[in-house]
N, C-alpha and C. Protein backbone atom coordinates (compact mmCIF):
# COMPACT_ATOMS: atom_id res chain seq x y z
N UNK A 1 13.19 -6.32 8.15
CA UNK A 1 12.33 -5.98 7.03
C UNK A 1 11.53 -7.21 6.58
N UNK A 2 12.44 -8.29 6.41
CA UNK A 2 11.72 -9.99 6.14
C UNK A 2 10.17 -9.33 7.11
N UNK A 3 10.42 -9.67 8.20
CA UNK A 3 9.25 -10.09 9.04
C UNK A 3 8.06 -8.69 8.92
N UNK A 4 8.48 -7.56 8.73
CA UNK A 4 7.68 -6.61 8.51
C UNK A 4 6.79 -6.71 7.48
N UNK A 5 7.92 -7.32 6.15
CA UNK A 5 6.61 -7.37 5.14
C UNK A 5 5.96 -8.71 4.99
N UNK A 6 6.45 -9.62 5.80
CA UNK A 6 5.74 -10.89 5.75
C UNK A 6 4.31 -11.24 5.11
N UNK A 7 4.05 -10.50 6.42
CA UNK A 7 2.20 -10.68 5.75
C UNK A 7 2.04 -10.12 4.96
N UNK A 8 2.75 -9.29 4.10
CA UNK A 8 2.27 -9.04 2.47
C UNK A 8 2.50 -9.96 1.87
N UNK A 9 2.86 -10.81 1.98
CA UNK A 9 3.65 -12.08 0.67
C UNK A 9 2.32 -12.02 -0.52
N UNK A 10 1.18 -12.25 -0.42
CA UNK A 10 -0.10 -12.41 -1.23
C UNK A 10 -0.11 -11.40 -2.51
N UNK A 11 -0.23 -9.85 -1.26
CA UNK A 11 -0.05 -8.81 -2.37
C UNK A 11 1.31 -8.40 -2.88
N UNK A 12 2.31 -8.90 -2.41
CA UNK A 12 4.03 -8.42 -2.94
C UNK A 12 3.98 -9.35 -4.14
N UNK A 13 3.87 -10.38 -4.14
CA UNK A 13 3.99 -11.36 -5.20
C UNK A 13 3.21 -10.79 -6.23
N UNK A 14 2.29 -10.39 -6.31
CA UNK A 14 1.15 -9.49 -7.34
C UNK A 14 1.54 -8.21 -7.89
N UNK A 15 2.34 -7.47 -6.67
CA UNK A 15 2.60 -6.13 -7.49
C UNK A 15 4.76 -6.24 -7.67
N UNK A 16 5.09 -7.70 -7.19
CA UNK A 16 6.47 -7.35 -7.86
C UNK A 16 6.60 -8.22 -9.05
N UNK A 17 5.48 -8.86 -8.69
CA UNK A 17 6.12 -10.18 -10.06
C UNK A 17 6.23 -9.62 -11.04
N UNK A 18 6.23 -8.73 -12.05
CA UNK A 18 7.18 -8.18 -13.71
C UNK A 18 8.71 -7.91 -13.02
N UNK A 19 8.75 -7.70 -11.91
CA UNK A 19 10.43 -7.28 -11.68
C UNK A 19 11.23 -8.14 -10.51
N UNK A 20 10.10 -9.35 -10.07
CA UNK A 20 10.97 -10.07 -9.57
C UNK A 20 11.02 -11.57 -10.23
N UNK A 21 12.45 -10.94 -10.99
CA UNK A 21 13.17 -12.39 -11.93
C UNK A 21 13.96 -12.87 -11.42
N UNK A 22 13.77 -14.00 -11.28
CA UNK A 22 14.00 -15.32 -10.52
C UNK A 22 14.26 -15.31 -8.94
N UNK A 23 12.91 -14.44 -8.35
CA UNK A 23 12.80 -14.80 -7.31
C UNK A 23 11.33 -14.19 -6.79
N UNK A 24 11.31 -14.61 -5.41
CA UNK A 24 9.25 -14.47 -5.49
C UNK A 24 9.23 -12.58 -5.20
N UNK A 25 8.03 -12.52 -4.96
CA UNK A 25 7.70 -10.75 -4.71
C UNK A 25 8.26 -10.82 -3.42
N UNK A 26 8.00 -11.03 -2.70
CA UNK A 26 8.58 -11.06 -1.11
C UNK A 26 10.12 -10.47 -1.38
N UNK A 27 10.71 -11.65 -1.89
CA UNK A 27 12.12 -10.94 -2.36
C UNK A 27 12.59 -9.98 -2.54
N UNK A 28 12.17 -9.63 -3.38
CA UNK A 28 11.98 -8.15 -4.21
C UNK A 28 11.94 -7.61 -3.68
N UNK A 29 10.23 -7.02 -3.13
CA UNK A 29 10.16 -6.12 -2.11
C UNK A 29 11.12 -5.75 -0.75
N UNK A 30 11.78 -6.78 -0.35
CA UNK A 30 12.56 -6.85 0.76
C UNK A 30 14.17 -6.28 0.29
N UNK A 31 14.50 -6.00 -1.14
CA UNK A 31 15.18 -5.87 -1.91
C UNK A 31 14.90 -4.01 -2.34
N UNK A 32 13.88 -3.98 -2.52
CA UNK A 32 13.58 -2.37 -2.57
C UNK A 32 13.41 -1.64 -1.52
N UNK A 33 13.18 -2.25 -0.48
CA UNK A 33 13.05 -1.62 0.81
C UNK A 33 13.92 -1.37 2.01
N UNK A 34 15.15 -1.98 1.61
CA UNK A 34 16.59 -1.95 1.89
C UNK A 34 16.97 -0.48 2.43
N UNK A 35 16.25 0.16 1.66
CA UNK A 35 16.47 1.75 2.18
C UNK A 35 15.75 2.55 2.82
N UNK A 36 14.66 1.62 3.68
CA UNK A 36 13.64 2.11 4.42
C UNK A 36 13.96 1.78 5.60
N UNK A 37 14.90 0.79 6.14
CA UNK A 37 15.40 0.86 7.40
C UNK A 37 16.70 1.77 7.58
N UNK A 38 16.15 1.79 8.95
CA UNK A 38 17.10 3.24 9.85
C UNK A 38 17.82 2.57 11.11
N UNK A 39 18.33 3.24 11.77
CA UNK A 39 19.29 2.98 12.84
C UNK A 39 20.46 2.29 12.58
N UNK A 40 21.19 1.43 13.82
CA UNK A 40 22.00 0.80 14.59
C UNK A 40 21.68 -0.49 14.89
N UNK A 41 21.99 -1.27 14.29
CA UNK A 41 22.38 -2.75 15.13
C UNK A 41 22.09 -2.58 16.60
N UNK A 42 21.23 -3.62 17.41
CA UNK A 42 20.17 -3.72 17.14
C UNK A 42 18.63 -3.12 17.29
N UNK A 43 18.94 -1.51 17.16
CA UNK A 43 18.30 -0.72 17.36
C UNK A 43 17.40 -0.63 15.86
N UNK A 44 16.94 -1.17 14.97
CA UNK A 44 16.57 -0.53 13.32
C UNK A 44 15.39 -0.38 13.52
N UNK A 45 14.72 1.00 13.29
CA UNK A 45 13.32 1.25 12.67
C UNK A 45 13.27 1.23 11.29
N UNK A 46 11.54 1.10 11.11
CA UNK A 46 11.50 1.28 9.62
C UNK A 46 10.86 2.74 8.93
N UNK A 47 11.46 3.19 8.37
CA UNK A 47 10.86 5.36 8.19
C UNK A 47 10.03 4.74 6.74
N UNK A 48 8.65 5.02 7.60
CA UNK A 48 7.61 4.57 6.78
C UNK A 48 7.35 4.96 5.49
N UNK A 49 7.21 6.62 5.79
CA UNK A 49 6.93 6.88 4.01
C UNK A 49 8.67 6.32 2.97
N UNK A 50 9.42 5.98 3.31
CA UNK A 50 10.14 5.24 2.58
C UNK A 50 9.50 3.77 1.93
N UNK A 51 8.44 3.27 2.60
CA UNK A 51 8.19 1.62 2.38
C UNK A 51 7.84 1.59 1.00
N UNK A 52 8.44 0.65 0.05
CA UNK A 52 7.45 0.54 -1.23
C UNK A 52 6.28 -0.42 -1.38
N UNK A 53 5.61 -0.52 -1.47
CA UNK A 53 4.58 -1.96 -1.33
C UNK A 53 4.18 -2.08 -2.85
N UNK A 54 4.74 -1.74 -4.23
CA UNK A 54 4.94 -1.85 -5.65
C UNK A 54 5.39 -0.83 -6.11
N UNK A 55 5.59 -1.48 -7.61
CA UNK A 55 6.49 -0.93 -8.26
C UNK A 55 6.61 -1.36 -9.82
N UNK A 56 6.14 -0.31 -10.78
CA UNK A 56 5.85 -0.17 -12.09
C UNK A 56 5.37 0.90 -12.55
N UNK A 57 5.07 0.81 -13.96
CA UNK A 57 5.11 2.22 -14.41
C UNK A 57 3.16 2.99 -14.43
N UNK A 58 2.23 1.64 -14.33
CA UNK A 58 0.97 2.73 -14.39
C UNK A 58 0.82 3.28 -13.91
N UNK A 59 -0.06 4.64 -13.97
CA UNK A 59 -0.34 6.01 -13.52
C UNK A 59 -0.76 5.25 -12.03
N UNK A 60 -0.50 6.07 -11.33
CA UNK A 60 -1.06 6.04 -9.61
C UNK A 60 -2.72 6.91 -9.57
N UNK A 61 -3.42 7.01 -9.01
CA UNK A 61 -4.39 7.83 -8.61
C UNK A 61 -3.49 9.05 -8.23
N UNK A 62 -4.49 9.91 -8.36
CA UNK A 62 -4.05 11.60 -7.65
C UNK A 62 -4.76 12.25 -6.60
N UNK A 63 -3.93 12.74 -6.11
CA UNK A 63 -4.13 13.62 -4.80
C UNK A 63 -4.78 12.23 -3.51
N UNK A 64 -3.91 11.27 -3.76
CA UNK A 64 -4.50 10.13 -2.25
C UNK A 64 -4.66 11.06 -0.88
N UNK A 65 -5.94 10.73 -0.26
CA UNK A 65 -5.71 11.41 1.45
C UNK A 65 -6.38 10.64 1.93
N UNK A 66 -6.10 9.93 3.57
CA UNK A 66 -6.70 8.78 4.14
C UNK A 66 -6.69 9.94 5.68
N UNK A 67 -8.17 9.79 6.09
CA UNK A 67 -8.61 10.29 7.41
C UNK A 67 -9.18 8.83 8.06
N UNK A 68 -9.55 9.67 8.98
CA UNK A 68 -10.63 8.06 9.87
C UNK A 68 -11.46 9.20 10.75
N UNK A 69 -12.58 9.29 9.76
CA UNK A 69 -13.74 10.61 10.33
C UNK A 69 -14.70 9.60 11.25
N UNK A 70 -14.53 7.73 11.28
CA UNK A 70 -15.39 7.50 11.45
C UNK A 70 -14.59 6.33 12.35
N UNK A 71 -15.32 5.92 13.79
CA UNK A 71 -14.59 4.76 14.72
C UNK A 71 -14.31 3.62 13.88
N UNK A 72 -13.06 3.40 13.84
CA UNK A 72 -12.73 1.76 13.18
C UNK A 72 -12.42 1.92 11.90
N UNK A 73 -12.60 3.11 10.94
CA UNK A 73 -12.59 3.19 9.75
C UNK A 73 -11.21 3.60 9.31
N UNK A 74 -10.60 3.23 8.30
CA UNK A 74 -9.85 4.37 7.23
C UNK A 74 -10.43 4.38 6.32
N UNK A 75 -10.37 5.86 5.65
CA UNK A 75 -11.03 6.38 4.51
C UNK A 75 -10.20 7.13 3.77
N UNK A 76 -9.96 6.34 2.55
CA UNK A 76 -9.32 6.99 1.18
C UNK A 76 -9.96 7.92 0.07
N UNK A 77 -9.63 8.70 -0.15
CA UNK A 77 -10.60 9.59 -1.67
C UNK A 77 -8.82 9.83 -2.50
N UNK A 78 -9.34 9.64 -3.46
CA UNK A 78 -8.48 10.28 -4.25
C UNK A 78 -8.98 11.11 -5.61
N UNK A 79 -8.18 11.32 -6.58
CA UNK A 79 -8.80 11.86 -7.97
C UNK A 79 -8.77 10.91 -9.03
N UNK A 80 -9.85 10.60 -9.59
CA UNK A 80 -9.64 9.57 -10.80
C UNK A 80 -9.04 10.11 -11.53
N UNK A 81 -8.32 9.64 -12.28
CA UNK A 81 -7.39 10.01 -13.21
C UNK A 81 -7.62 9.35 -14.65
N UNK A 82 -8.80 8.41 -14.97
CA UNK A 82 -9.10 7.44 -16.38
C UNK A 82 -8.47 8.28 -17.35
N UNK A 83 -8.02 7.85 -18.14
CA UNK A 83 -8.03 8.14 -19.51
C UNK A 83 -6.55 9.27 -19.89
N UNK A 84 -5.92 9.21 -18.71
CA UNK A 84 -4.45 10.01 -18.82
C UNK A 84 -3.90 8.63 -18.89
N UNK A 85 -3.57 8.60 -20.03
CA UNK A 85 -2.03 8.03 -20.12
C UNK A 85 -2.10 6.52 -20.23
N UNK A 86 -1.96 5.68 -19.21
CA UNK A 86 -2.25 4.40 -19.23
C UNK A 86 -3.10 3.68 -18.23
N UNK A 87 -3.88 5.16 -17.76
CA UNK A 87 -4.63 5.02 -16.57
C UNK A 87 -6.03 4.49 -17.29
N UNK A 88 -6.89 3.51 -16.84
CA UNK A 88 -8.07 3.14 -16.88
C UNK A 88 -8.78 3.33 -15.97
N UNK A 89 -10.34 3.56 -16.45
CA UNK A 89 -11.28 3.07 -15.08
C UNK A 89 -11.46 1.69 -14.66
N UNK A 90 -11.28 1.18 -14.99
CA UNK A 90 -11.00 -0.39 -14.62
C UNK A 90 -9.76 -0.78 -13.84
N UNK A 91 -9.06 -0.37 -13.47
CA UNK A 91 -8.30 -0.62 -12.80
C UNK A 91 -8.45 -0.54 -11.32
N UNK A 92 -8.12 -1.33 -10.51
CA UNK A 92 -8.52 -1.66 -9.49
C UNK A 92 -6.95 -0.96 -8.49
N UNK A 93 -7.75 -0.33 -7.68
CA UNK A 93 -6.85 0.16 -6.31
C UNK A 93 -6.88 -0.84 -4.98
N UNK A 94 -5.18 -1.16 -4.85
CA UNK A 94 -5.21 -2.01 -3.42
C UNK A 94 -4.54 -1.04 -2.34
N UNK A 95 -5.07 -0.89 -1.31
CA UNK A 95 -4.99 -0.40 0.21
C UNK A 95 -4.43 -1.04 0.96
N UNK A 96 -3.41 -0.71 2.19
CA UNK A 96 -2.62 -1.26 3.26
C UNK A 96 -2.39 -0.88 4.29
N UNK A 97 -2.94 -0.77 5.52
CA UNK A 97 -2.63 0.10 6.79
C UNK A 97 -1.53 -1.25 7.40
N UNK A 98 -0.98 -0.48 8.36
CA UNK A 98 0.25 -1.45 9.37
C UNK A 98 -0.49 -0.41 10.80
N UNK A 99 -0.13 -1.35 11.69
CA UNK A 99 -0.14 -1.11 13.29
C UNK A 99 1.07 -1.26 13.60
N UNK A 100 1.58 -0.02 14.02
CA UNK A 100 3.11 -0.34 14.58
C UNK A 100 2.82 -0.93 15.75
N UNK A 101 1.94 -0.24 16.45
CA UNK A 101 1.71 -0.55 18.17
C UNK A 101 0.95 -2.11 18.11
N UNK A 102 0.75 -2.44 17.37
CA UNK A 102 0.49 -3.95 16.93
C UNK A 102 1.24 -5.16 16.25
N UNK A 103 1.82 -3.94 15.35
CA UNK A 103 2.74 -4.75 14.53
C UNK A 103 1.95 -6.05 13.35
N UNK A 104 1.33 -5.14 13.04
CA UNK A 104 -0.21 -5.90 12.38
C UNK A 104 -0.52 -5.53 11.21
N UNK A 105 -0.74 -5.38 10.05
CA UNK A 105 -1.00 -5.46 8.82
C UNK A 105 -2.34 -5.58 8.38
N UNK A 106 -3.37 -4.60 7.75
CA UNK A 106 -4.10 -4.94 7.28
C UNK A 106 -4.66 -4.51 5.58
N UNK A 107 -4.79 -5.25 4.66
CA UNK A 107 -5.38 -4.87 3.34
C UNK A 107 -6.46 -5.88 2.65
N UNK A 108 -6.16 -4.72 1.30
CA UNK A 108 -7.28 -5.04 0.77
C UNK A 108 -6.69 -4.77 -0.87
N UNK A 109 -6.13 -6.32 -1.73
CA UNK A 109 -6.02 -5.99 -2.99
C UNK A 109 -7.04 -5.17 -4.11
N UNK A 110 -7.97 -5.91 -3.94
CA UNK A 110 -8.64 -5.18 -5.25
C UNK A 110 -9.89 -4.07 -4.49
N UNK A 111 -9.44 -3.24 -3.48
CA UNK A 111 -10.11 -2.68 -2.79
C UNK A 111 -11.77 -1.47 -3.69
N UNK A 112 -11.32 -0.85 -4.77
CA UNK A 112 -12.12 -0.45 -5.47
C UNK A 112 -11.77 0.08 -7.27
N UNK A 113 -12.57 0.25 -7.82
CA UNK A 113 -11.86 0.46 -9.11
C UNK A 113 -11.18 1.90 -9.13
N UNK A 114 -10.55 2.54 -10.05
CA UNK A 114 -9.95 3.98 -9.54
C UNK A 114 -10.67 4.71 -10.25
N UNK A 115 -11.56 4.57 -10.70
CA UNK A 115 -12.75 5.87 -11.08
C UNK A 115 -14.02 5.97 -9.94
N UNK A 116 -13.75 4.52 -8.49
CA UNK A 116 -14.38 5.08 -7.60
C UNK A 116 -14.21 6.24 -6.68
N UNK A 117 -13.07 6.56 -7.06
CA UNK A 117 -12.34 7.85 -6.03
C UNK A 117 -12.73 7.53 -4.15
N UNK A 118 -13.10 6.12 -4.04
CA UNK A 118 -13.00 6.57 -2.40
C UNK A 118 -13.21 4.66 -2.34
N UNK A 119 -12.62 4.60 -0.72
CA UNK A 119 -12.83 3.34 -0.22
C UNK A 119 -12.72 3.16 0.92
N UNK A 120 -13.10 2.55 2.44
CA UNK A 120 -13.67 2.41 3.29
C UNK A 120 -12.84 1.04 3.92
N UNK A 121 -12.21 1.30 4.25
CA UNK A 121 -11.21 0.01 4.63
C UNK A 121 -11.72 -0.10 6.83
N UNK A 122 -12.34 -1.40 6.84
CA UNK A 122 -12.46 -1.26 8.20
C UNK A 122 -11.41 -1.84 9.12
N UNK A 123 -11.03 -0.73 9.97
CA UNK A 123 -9.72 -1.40 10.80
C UNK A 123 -10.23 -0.99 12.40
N UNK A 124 -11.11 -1.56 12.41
CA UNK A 124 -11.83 -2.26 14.09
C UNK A 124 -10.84 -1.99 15.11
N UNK A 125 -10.09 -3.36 14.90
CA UNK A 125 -9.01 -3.68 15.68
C UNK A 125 -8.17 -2.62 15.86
N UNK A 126 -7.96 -2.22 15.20
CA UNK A 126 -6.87 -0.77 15.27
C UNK A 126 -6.84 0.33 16.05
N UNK A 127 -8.36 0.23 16.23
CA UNK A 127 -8.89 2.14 16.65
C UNK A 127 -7.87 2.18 17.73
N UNK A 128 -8.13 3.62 17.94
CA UNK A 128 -7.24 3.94 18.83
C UNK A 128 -5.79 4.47 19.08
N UNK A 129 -5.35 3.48 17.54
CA UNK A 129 -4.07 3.86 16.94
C UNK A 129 -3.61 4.13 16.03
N UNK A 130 -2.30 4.59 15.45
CA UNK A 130 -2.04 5.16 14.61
C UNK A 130 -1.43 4.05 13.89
N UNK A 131 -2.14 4.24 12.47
CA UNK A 131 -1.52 3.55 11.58
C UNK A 131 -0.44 4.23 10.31
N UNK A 132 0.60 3.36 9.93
CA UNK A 132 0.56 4.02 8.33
C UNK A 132 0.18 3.57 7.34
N UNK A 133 -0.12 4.04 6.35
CA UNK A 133 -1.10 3.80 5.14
C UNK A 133 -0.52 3.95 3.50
N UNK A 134 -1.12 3.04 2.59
CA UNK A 134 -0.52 3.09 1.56
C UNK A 134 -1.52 2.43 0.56
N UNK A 135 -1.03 3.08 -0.65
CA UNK A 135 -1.82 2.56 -1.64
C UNK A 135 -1.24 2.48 -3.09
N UNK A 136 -1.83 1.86 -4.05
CA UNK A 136 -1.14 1.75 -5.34
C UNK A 136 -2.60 1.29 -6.31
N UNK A 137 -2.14 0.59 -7.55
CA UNK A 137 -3.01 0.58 -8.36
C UNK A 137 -2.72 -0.54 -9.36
N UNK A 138 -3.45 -1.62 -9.52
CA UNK A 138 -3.15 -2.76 -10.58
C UNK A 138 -4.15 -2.30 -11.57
N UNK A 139 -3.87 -2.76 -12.99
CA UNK A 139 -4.30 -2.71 -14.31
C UNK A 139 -5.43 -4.38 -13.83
N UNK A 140 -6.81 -4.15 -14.44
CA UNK A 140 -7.68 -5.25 -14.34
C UNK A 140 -7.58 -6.58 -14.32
N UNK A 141 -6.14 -6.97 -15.65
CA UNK A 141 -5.84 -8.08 -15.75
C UNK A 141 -4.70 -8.21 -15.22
N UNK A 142 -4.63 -7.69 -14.21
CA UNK A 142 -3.33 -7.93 -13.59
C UNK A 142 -1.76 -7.88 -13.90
N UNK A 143 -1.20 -7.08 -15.31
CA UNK A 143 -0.29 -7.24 -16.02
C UNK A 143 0.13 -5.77 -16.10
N UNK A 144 -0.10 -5.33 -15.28
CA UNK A 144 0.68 -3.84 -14.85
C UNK A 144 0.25 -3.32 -13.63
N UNK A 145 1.49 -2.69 -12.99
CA UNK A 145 1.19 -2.22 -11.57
C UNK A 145 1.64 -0.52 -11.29
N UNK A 146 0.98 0.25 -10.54
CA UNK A 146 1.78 1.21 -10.37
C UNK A 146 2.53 1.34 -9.00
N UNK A 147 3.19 2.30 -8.78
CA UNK A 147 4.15 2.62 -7.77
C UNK A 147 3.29 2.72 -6.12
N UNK A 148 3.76 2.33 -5.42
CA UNK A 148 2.61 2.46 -4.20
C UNK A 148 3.05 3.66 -3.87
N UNK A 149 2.27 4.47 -2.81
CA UNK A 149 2.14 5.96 -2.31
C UNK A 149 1.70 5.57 -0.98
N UNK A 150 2.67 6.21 -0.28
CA UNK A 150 2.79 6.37 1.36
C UNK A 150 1.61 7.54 1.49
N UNK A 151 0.03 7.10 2.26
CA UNK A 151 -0.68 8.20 2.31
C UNK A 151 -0.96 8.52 3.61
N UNK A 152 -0.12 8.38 4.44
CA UNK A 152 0.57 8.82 6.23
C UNK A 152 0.17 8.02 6.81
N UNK A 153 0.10 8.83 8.06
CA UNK A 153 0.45 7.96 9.41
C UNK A 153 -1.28 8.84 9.75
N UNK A 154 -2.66 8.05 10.17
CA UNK A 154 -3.90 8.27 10.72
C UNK A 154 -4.28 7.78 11.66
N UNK A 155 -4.39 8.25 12.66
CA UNK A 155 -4.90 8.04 13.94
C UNK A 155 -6.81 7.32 13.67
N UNK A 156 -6.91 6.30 13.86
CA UNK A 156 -7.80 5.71 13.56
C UNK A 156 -8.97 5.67 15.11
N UNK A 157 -10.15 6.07 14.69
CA UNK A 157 -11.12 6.83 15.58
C UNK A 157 -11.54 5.32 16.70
């Protein structure tokens, strides 16, 4: 799990730091995700829509769906949600595809605000394969996060 979420360290540290006390986001995350690996010694996969990539209480966007209508692309839409609850339009949505068949990682923290309802993440390198995908949502100033959302596994054009 260490090495899986590695290359998040940037964005884990961002969306665990309120809940990782006295130790970095990496930690944490590697700490919540404890229950996303599967198998046998030394057989372990990781069962993706289990992964958390944050964790807090702001509203998430609604109805996330990620296609790739277009070569190289993933494409997110979701439903803005402003003004329920503790949801803002100002709040900025971060995006995350993984390449298993790569074993490769790619995002984008402050990918768009969440009253844009859509974002365009280019994963070039990828086409061809299937990624899984995820997303969540930071508050502007950075001092609240919401829960990330597993938005599948897309075969990228």
């Amino acid at each position: 799990m260490n090495n899986f979420l590695r290359p998040l360290s940037d964005l884990l540290d961002q969306t665990f730091k309120k809940t990782a006390i006295g130790m970095s986001g990496g930690n944490k995350a590697f700490s919540e995700n404890k229950n996303a690996i599967t198998g046998t010694a030394p057989d372990f996969t990781v069962d993706y829509p289990k992964v958390v990539l944050s964790k807090g209480s702001l509203p998430n966007v609604l109805s996330p769906v990620a296609t790739s209508p277009t070569a190289g692309k993933l494409l997110l839409n979701w439903t803005d949600n402003s003004g329920k609850k503790k949801a803002l339009s100002s709040d900025l949505v971060f995006v995350a595809a993984y390449s298993p068949d790569l074993d490769e990682w790619e995002f984008v923290e402050e990918a768009a605000a969440r009253n844009a309802g859509t974002f365009t993440l280019d994963l070039t390198a990828f086409s061809g394969k299937t990624v899984q995908t995820y997303m969540g949502v930071f508050a502007a100033d950075g001092k609240k996060v919401s829960d990330s959302q597993f938005t599948g596994a897309v075969n990228i054009l």
